[in-house]
PDB file of N, CA and C in Angstrom:
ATOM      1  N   UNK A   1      -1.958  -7.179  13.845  1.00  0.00           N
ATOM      2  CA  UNK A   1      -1.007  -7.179  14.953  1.00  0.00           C
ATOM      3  C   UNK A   1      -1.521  -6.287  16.070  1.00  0.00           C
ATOM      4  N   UNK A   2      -1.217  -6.727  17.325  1.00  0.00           N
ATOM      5  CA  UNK A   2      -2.007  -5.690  18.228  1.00  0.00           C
ATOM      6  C   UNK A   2      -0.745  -4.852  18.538  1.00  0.00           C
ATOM      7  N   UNK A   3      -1.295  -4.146  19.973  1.00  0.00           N
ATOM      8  CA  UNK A   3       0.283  -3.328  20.490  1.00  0.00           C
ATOM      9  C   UNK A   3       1.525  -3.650  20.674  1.00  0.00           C
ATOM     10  N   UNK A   4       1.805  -4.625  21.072  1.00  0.00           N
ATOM     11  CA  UNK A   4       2.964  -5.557  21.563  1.00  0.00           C
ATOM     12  C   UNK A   4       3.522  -6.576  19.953  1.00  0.00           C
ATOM     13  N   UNK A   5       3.047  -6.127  18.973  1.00  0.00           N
ATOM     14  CA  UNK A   5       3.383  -7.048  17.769  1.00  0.00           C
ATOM     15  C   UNK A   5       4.939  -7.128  17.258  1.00  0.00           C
ATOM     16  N   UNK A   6       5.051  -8.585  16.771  1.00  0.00           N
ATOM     17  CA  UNK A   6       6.494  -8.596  16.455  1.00  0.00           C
ATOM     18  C   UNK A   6       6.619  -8.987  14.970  1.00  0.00           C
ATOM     19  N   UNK A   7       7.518  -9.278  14.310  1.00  0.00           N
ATOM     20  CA  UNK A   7       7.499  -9.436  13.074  1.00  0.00           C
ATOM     21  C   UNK A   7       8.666 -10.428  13.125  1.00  0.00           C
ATOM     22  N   UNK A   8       8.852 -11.075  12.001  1.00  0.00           N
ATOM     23  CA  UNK A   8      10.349 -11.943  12.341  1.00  0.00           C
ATOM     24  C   UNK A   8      11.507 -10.958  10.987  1.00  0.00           C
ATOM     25  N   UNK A   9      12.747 -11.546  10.635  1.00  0.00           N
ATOM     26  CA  UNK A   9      12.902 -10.698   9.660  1.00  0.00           C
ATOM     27  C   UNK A   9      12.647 -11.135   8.505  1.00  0.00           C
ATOM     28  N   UNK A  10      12.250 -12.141   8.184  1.00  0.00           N
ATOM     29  CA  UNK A  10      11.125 -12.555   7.327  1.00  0.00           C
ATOM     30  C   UNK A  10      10.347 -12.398   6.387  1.00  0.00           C
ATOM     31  N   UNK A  11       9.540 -11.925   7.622  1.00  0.00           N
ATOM     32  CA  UNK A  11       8.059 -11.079   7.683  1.00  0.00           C
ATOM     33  C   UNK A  11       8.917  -9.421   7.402  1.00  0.00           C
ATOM     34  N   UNK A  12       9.432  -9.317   8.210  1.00  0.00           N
ATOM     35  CA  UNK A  12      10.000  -7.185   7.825  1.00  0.00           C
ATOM     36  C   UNK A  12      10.258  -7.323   6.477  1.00  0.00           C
ATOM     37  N   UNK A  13      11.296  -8.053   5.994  1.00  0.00           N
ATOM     38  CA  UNK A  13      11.597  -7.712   4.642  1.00  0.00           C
ATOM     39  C   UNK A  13      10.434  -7.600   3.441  1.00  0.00           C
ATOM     40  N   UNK A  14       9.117  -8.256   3.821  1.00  0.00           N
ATOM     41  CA  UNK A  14       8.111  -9.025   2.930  1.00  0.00           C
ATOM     42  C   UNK A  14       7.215  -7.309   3.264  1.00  0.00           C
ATOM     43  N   UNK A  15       7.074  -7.346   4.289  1.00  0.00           N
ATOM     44  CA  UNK A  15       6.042  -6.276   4.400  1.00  0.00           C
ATOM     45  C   UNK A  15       6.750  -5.140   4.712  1.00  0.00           C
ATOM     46  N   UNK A  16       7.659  -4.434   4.404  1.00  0.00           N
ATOM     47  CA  UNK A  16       8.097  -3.215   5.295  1.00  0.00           C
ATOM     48  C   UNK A  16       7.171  -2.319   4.937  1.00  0.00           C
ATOM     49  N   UNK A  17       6.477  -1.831   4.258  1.00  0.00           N
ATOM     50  CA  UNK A  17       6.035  -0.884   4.079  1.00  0.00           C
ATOM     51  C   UNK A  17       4.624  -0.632   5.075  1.00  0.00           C
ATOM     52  N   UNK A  18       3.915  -1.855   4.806  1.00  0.00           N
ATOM     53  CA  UNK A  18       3.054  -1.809   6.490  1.00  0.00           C
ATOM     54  C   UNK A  18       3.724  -1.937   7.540  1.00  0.00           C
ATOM     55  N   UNK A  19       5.015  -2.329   7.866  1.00  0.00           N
ATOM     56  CA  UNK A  19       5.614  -1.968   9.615  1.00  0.00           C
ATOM     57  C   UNK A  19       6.159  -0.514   9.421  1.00  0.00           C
ATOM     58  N   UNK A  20       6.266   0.354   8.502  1.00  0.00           N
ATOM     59  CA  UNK A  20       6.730   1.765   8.044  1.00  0.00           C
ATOM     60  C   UNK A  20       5.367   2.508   8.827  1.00  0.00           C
ATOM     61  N   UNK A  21       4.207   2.080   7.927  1.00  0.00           N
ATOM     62  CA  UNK A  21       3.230   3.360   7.990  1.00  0.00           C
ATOM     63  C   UNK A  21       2.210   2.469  10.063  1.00  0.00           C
ATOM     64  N   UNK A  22       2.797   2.043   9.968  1.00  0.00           N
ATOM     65  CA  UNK A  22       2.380   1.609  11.767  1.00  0.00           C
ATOM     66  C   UNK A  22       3.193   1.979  12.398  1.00  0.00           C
ATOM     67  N   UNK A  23       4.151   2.301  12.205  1.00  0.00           N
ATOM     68  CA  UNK A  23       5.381   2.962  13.457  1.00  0.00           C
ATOM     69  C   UNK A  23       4.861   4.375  12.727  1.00  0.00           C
ATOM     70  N   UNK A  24       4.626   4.848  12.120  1.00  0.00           N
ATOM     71  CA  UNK A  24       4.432   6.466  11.823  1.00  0.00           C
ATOM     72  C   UNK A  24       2.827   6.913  12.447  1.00  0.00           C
ATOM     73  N   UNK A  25       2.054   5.497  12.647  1.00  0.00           N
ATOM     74  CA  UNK A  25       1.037   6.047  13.531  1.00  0.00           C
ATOM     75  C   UNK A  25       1.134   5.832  15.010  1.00  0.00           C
ATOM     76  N   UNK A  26       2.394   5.722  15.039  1.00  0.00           N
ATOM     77  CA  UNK A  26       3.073   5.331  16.834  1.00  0.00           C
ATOM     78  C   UNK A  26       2.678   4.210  16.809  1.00  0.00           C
ATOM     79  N   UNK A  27       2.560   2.727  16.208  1.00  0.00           N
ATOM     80  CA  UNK A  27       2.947   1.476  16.669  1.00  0.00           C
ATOM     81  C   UNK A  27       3.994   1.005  16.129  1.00  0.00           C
ATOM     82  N   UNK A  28       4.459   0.529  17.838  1.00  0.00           N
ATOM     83  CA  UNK A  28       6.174  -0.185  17.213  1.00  0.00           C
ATOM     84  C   UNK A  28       5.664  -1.846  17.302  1.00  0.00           C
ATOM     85  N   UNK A  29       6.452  -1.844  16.590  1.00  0.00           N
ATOM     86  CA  UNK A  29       7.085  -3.353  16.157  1.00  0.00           C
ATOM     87  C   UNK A  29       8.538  -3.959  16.322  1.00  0.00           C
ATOM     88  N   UNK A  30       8.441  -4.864  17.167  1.00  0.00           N
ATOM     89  CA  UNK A  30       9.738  -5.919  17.690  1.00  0.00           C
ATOM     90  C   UNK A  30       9.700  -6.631  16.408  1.00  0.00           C
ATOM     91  N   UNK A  31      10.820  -6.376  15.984  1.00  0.00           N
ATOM     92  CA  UNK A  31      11.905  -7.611  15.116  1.00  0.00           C
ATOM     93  C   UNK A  31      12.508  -8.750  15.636  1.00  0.00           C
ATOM     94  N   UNK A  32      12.139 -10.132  15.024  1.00  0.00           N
ATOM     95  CA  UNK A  32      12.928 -11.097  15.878  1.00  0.00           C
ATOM     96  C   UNK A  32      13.504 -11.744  14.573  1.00  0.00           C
ATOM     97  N   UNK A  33      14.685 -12.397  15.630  1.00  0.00           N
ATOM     98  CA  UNK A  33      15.597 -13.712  14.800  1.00  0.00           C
ATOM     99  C   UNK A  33      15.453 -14.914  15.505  1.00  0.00           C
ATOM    100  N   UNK A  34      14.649 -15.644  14.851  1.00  0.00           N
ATOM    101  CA  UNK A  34      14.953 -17.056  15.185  1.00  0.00           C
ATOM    102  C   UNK A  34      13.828 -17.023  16.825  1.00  0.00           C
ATOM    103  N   UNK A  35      12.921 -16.089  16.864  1.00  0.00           N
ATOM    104  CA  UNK A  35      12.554 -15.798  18.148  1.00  0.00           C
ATOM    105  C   UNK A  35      13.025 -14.502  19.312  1.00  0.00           C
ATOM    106  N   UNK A  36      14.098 -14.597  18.951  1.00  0.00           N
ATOM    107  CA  UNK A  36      14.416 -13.759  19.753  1.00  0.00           C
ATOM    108  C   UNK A  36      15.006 -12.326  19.114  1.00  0.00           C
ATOM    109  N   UNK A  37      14.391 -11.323  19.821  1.00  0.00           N
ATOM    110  CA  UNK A  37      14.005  -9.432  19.906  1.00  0.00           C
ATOM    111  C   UNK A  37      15.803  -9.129  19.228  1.00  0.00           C
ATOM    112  N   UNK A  38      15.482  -8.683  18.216  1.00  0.00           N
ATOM    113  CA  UNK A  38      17.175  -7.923  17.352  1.00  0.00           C
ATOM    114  C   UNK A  38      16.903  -6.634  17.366  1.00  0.00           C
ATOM    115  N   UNK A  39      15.730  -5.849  17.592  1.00  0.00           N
ATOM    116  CA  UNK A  39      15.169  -4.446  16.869  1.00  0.00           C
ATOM    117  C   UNK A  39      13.654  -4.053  17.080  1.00  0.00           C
ATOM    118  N   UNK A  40      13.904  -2.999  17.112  1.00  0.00           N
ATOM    119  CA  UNK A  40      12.681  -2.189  17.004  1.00  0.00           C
ATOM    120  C   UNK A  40      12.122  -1.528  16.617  1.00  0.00           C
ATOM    121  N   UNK A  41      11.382  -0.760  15.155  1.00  0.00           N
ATOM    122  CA  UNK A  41      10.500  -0.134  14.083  1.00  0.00           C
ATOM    123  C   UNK A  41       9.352   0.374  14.800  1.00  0.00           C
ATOM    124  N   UNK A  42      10.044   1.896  15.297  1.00  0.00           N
ATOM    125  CA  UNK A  42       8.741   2.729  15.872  1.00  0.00           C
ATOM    126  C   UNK A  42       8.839   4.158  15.607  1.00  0.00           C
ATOM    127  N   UNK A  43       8.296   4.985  15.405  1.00  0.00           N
ATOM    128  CA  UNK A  43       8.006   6.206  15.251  1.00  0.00           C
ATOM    129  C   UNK A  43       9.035   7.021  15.658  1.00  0.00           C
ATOM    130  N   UNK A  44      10.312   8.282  15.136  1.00  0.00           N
ATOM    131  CA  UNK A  44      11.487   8.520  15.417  1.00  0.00           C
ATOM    132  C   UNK A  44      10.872  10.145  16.196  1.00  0.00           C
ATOM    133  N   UNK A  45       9.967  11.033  15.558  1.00  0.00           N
ATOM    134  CA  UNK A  45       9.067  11.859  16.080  1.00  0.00           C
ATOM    135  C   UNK A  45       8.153  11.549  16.451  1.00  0.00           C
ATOM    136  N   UNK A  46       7.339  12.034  17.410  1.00  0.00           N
ATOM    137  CA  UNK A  46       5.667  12.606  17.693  1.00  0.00           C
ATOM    138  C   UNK A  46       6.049  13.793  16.934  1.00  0.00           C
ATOM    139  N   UNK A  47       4.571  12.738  15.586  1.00  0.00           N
ATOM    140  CA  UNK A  47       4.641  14.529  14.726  1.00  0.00           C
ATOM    141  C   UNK A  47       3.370  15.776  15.440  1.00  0.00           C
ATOM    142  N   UNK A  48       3.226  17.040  15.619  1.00  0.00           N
ATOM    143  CA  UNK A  48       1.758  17.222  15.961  1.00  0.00           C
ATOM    144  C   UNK A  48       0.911  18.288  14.623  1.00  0.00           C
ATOM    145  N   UNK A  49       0.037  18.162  14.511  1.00  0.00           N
ATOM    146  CA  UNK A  49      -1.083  19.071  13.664  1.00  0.00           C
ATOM    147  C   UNK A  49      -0.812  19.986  14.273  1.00  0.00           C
ATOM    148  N   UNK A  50      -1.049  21.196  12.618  1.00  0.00           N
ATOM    149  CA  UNK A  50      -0.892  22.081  12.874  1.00  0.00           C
ATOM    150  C   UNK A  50      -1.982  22.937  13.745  1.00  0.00           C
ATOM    151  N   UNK A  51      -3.066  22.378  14.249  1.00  0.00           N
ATOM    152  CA  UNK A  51      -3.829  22.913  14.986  1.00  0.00           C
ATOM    153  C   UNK A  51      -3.639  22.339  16.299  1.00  0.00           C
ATOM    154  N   UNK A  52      -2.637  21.777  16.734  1.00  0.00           N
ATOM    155  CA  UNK A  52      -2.100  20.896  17.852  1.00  0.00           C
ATOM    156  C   UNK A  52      -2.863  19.483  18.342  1.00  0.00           C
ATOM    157  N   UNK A  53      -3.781  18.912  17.856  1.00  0.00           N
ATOM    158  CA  UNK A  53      -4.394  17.943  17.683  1.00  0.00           C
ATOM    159  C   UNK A  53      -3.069  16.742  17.966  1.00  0.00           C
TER     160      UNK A  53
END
């Protein structure tokens, strides 16, 4: 999926755990029904290292 990737709910229920650990590396993912955008699965913090990285 590139930046702009969507998933249907489908697809979320089948894979959540790869749309989990891609919104935790800051890519979101649009949820659709039937085509059309219900949601969005993206990162709730910017976490930062403890060396600020």
């Amino acid at each position: 999926m590139d930046e702009s990737a969507s998933a249907s709910v489908r697809e979320a229920r089948a894979d959540l755990t790869r749309l989990l650990d891609r919104a935790a590396k800051g890519e979101p993912t649009v949820i659709t029904r039937g085509g059309v955008p219900v949601a969005a699965n993206a990162e709730i913090f910017r976490r930062l290292a403890p060396d600020g990285a």
